[in-house]
N, C-alpha and C. Protein backbone atom coordinates (compact mmCIF):
# COMPACT_ATOMS: atom_id res chain seq x y z
N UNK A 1 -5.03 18.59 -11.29
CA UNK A 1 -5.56 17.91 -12.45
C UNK A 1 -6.91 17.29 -12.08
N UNK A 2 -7.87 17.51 -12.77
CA UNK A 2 -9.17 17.24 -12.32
C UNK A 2 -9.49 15.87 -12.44
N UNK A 3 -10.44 15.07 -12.15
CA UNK A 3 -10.50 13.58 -12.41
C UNK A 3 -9.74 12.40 -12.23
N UNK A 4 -9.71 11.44 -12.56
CA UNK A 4 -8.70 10.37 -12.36
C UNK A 4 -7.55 10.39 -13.19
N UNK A 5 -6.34 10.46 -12.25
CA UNK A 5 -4.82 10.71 -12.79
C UNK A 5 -4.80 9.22 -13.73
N UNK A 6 -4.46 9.41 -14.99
CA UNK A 6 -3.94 8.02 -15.66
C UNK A 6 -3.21 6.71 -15.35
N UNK A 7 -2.50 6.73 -14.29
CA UNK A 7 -2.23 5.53 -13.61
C UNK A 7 -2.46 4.88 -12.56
N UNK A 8 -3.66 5.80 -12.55
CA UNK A 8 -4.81 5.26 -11.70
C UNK A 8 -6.29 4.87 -12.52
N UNK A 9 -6.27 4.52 -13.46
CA UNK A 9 -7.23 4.45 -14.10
C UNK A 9 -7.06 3.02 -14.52
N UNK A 10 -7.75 2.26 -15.30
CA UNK A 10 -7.36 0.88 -15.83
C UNK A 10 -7.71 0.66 -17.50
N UNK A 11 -6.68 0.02 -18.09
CA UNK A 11 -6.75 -0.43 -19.17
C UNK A 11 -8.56 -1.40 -19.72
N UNK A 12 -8.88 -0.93 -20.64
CA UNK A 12 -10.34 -1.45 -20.65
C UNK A 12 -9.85 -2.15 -22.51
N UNK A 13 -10.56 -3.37 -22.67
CA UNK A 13 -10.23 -4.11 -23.88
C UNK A 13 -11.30 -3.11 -24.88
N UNK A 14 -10.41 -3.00 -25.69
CA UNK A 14 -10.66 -2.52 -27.05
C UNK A 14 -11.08 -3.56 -28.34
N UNK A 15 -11.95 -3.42 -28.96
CA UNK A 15 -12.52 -4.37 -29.67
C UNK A 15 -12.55 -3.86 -31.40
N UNK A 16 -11.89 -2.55 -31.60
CA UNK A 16 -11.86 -2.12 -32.42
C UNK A 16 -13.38 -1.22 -33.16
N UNK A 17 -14.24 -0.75 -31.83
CA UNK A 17 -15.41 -0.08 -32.69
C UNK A 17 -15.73 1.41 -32.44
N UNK A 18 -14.62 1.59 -31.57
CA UNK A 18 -13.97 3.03 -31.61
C UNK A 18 -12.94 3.36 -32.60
N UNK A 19 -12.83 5.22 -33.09
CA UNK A 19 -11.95 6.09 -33.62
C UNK A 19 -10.93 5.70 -32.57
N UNK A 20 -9.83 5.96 -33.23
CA UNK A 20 -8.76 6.59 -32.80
C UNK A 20 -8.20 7.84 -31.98
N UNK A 21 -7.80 7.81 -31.29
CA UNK A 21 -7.79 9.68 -30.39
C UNK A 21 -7.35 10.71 -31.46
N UNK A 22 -8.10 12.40 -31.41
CA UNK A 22 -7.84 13.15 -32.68
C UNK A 22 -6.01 13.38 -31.88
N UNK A 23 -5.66 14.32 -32.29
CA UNK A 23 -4.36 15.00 -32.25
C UNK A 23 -4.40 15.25 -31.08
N UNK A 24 -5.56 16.51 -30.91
CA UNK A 24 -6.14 17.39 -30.10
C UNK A 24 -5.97 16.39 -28.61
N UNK A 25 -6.23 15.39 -28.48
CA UNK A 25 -6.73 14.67 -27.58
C UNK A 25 -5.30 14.22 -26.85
N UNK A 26 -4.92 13.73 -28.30
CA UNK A 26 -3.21 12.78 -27.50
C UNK A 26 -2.64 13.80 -27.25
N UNK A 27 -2.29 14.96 -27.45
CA UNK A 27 -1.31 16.05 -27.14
C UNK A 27 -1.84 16.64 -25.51
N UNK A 28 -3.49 16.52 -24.83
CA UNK A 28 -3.73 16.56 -24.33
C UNK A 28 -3.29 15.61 -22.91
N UNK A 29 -3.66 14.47 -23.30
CA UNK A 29 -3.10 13.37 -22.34
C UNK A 29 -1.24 12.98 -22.49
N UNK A 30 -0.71 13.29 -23.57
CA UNK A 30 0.89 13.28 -23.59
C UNK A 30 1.35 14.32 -22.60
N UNK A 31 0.37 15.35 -22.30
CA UNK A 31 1.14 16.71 -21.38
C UNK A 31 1.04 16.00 -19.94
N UNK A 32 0.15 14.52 -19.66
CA UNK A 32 0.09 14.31 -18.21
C UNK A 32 1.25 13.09 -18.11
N UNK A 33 2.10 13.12 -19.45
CA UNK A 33 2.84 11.92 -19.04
C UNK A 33 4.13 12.66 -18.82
N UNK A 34 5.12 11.72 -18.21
CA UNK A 34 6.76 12.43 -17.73
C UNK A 34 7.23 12.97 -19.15
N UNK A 35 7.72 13.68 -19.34
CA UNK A 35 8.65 14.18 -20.17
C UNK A 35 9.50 13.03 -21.25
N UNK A 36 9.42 13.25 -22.57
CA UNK A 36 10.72 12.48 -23.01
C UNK A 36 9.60 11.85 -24.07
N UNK A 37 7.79 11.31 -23.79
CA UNK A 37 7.29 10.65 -24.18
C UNK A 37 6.99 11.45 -25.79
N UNK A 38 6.63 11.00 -26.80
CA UNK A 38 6.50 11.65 -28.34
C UNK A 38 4.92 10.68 -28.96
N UNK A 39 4.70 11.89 -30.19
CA UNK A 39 4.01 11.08 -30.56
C UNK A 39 4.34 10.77 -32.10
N UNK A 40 4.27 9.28 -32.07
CA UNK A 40 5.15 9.02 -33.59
C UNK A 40 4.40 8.49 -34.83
N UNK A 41 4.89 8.33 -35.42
CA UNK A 41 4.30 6.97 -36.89
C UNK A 41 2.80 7.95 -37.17
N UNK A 42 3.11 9.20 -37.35
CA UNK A 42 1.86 9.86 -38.05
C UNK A 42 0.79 9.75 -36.90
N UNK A 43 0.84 9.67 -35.52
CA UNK A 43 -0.18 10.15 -34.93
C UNK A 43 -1.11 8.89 -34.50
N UNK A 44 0.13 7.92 -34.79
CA UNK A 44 -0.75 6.35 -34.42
C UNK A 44 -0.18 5.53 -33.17
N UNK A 45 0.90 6.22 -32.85
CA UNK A 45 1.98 5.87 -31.72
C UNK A 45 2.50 6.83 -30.96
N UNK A 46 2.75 6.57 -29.48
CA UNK A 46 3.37 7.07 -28.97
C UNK A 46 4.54 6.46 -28.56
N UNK A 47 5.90 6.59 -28.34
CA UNK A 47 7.18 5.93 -27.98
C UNK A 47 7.78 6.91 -26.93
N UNK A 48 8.85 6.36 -26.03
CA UNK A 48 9.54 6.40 -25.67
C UNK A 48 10.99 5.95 -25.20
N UNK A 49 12.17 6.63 -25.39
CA UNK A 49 13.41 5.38 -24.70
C UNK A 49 14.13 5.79 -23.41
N UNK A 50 14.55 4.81 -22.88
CA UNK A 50 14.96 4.41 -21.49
C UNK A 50 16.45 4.40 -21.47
N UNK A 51 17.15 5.32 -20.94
CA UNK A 51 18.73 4.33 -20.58
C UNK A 51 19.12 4.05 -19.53
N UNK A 52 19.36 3.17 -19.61
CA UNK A 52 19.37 2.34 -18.34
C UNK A 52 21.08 2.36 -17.80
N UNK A 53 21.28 1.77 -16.57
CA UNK A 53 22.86 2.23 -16.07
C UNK A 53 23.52 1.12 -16.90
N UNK A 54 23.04 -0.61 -16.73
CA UNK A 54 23.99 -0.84 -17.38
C UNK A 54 22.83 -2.57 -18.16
N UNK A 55 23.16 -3.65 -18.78
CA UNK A 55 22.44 -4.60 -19.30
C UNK A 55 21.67 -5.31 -18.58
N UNK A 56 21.97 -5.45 -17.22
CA UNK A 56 20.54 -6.44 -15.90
C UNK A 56 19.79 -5.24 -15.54
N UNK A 57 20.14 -3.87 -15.93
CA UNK A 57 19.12 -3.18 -15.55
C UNK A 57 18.05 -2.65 -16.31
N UNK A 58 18.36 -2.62 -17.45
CA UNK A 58 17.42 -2.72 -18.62
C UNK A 58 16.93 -4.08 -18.71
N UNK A 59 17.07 -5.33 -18.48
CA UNK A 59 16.64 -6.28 -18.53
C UNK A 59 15.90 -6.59 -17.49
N UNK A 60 15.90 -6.32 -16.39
CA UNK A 60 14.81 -6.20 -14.93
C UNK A 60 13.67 -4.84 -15.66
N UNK A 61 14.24 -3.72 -15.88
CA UNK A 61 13.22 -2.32 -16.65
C UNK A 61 12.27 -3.45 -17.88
N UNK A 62 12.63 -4.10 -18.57
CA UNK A 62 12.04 -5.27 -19.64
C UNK A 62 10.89 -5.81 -18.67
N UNK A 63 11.29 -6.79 -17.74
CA UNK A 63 10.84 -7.51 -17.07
C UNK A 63 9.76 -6.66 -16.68
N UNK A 64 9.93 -5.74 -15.78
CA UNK A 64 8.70 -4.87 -15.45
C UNK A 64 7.79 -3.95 -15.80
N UNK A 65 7.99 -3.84 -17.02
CA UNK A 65 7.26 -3.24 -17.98
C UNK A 65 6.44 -4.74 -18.61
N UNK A 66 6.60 -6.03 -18.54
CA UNK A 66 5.77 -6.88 -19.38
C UNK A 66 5.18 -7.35 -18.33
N UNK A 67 5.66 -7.22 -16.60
CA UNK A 67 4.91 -7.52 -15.85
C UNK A 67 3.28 -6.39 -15.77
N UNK A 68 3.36 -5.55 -16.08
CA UNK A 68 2.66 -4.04 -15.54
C UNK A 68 1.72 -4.42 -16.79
N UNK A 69 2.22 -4.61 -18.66
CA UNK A 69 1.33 -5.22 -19.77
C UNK A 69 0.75 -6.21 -19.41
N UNK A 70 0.71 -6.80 -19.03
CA UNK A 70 0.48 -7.85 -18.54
C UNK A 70 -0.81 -7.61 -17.79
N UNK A 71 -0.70 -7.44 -16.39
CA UNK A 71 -1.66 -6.96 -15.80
C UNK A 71 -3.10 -6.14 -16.33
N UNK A 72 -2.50 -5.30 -17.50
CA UNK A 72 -3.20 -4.00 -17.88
C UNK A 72 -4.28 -4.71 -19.30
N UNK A 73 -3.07 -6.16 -19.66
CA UNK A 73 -4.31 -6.85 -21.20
C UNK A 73 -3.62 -5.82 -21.95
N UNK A 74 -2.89 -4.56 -22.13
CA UNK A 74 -2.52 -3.81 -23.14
C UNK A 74 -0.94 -3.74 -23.19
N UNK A 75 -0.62 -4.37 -24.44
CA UNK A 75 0.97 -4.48 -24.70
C UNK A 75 1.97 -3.55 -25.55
N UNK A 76 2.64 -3.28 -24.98
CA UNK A 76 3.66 -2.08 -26.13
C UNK A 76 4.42 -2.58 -26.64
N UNK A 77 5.46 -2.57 -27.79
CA UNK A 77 6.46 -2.81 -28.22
C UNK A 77 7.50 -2.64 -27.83
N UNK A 78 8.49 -3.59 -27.08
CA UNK A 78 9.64 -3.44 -26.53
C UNK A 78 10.91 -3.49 -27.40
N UNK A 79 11.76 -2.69 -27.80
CA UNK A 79 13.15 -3.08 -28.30
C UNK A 79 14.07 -2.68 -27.24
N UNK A 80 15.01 -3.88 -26.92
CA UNK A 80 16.11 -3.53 -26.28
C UNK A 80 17.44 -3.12 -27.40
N UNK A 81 18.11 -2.72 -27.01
CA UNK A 81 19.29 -2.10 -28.17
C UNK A 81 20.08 -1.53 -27.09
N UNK A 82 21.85 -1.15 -28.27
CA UNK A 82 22.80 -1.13 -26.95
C UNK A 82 22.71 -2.21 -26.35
N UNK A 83 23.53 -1.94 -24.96
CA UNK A 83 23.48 -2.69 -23.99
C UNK A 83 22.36 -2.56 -23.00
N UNK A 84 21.78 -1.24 -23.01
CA UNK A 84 21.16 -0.44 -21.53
C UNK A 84 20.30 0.39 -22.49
N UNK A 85 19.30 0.52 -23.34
CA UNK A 85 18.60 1.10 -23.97
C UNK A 85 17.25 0.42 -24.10
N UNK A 86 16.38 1.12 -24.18
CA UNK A 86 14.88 0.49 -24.11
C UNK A 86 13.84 1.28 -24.63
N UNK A 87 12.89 1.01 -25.69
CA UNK A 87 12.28 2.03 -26.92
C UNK A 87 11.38 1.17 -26.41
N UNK A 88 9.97 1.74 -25.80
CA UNK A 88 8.72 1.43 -25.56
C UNK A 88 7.63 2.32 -26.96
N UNK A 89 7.11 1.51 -27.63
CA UNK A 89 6.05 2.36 -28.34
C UNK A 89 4.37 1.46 -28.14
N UNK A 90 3.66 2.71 -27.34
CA UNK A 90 2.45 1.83 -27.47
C UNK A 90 1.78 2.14 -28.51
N UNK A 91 0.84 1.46 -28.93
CA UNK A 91 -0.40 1.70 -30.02
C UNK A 91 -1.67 1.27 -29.91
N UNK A 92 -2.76 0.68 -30.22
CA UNK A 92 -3.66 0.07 -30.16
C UNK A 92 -4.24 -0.34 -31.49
N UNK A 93 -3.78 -1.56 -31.96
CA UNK A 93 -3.35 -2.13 -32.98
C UNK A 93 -5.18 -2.32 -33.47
N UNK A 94 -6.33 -2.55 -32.88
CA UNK A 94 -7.59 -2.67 -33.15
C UNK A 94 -7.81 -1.70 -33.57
N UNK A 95 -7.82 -0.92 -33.19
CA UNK A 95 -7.49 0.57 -34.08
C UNK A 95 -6.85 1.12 -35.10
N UNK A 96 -5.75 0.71 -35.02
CA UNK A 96 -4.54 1.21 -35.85
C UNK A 96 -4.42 2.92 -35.72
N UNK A 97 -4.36 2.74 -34.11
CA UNK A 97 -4.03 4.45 -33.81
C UNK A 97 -4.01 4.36 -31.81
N UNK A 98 -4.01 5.54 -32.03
CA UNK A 98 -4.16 5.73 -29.96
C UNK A 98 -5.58 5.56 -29.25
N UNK A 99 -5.27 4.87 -28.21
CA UNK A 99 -6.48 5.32 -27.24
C UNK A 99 -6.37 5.70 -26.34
N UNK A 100 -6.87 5.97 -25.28
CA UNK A 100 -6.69 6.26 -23.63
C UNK A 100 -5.28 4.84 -23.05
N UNK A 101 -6.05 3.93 -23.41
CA UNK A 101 -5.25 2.58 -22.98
C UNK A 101 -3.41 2.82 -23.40
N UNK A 102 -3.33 3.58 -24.40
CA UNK A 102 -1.66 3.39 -24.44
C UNK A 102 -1.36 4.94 -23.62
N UNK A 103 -2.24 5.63 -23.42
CA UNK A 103 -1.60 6.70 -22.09
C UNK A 103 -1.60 6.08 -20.80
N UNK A 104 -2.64 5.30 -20.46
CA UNK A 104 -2.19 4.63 -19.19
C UNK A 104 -1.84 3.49 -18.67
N UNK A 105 -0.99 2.85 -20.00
CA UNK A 105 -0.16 2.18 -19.62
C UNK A 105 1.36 2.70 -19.54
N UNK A 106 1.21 3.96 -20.08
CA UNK A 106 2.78 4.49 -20.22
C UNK A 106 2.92 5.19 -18.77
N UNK A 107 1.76 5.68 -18.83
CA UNK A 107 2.02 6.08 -17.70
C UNK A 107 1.72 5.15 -15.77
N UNK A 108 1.66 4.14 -16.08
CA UNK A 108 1.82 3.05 -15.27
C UNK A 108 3.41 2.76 -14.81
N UNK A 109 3.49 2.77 -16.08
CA UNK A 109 4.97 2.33 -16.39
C UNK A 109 5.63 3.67 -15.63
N UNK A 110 5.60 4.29 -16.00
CA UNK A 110 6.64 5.78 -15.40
C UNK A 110 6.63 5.40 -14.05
N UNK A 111 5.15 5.29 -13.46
CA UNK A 111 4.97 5.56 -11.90
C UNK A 111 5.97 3.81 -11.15
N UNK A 112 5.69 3.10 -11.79
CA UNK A 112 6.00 1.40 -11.03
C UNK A 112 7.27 0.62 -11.90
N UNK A 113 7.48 1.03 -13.46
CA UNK A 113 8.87 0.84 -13.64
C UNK A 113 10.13 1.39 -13.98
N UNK A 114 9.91 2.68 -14.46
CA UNK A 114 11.04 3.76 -14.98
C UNK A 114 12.08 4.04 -13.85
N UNK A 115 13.40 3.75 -14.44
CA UNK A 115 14.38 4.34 -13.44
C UNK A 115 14.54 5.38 -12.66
């Protein structure tokens, strides 16, 4: 893969005076993330869910996913559900669509918190 792998790259603040990524683009950068990831809500989100073995482990998977947002200034939407289930959807709400920033935070996440 040519250039800098996405979770090696860093989240940069968005101010809202950029487009949105076309189709073309997110389907591009969704092929460098793990498997499982989608793109939802008409092309303005990407999500994914987690199952976890059992409720402290999805709740530590929580924990380290808001530690990693955190770091990055770019936050996803967490729902826990079930006991051991975990629905990450990022977006970039200045936008009201995708940017680079919700591919590499997902994919942050894969590399430093996913089971």
């Amino acid at each position: 893969m040519p250039g800098k792998r996405l979770h090696q790259k860093k989240c940069v603040p968005c101010e809202g005076n950029e487009p949105p990524l076309t189709r073309q683009v997110a389907e591009r950068l969704l092929a460098e993330l793990d498997q499982g990831w989608q793109i939802d809500d008409g092309d303005k989100s990407i999500g994914k869910e987690f199952q976890l073995q059992n409720f402290q482990e999805a709740i530590n998977f929580v924990n380290n996913v808001a530690k990693i947002a955190e770091e990055e200034g770019h936050h996803p939407d967490i729902h826990l559900h079930g006991w051991n289930k975990v629905k990450l959807t990022h977006s970039t709400h200045a936008i009201q669509g995708l940017s680079e920033n919700d591919f590499i935070l997902a994919a942050k996440i894969e590399k430093h918190a996913a089971p």
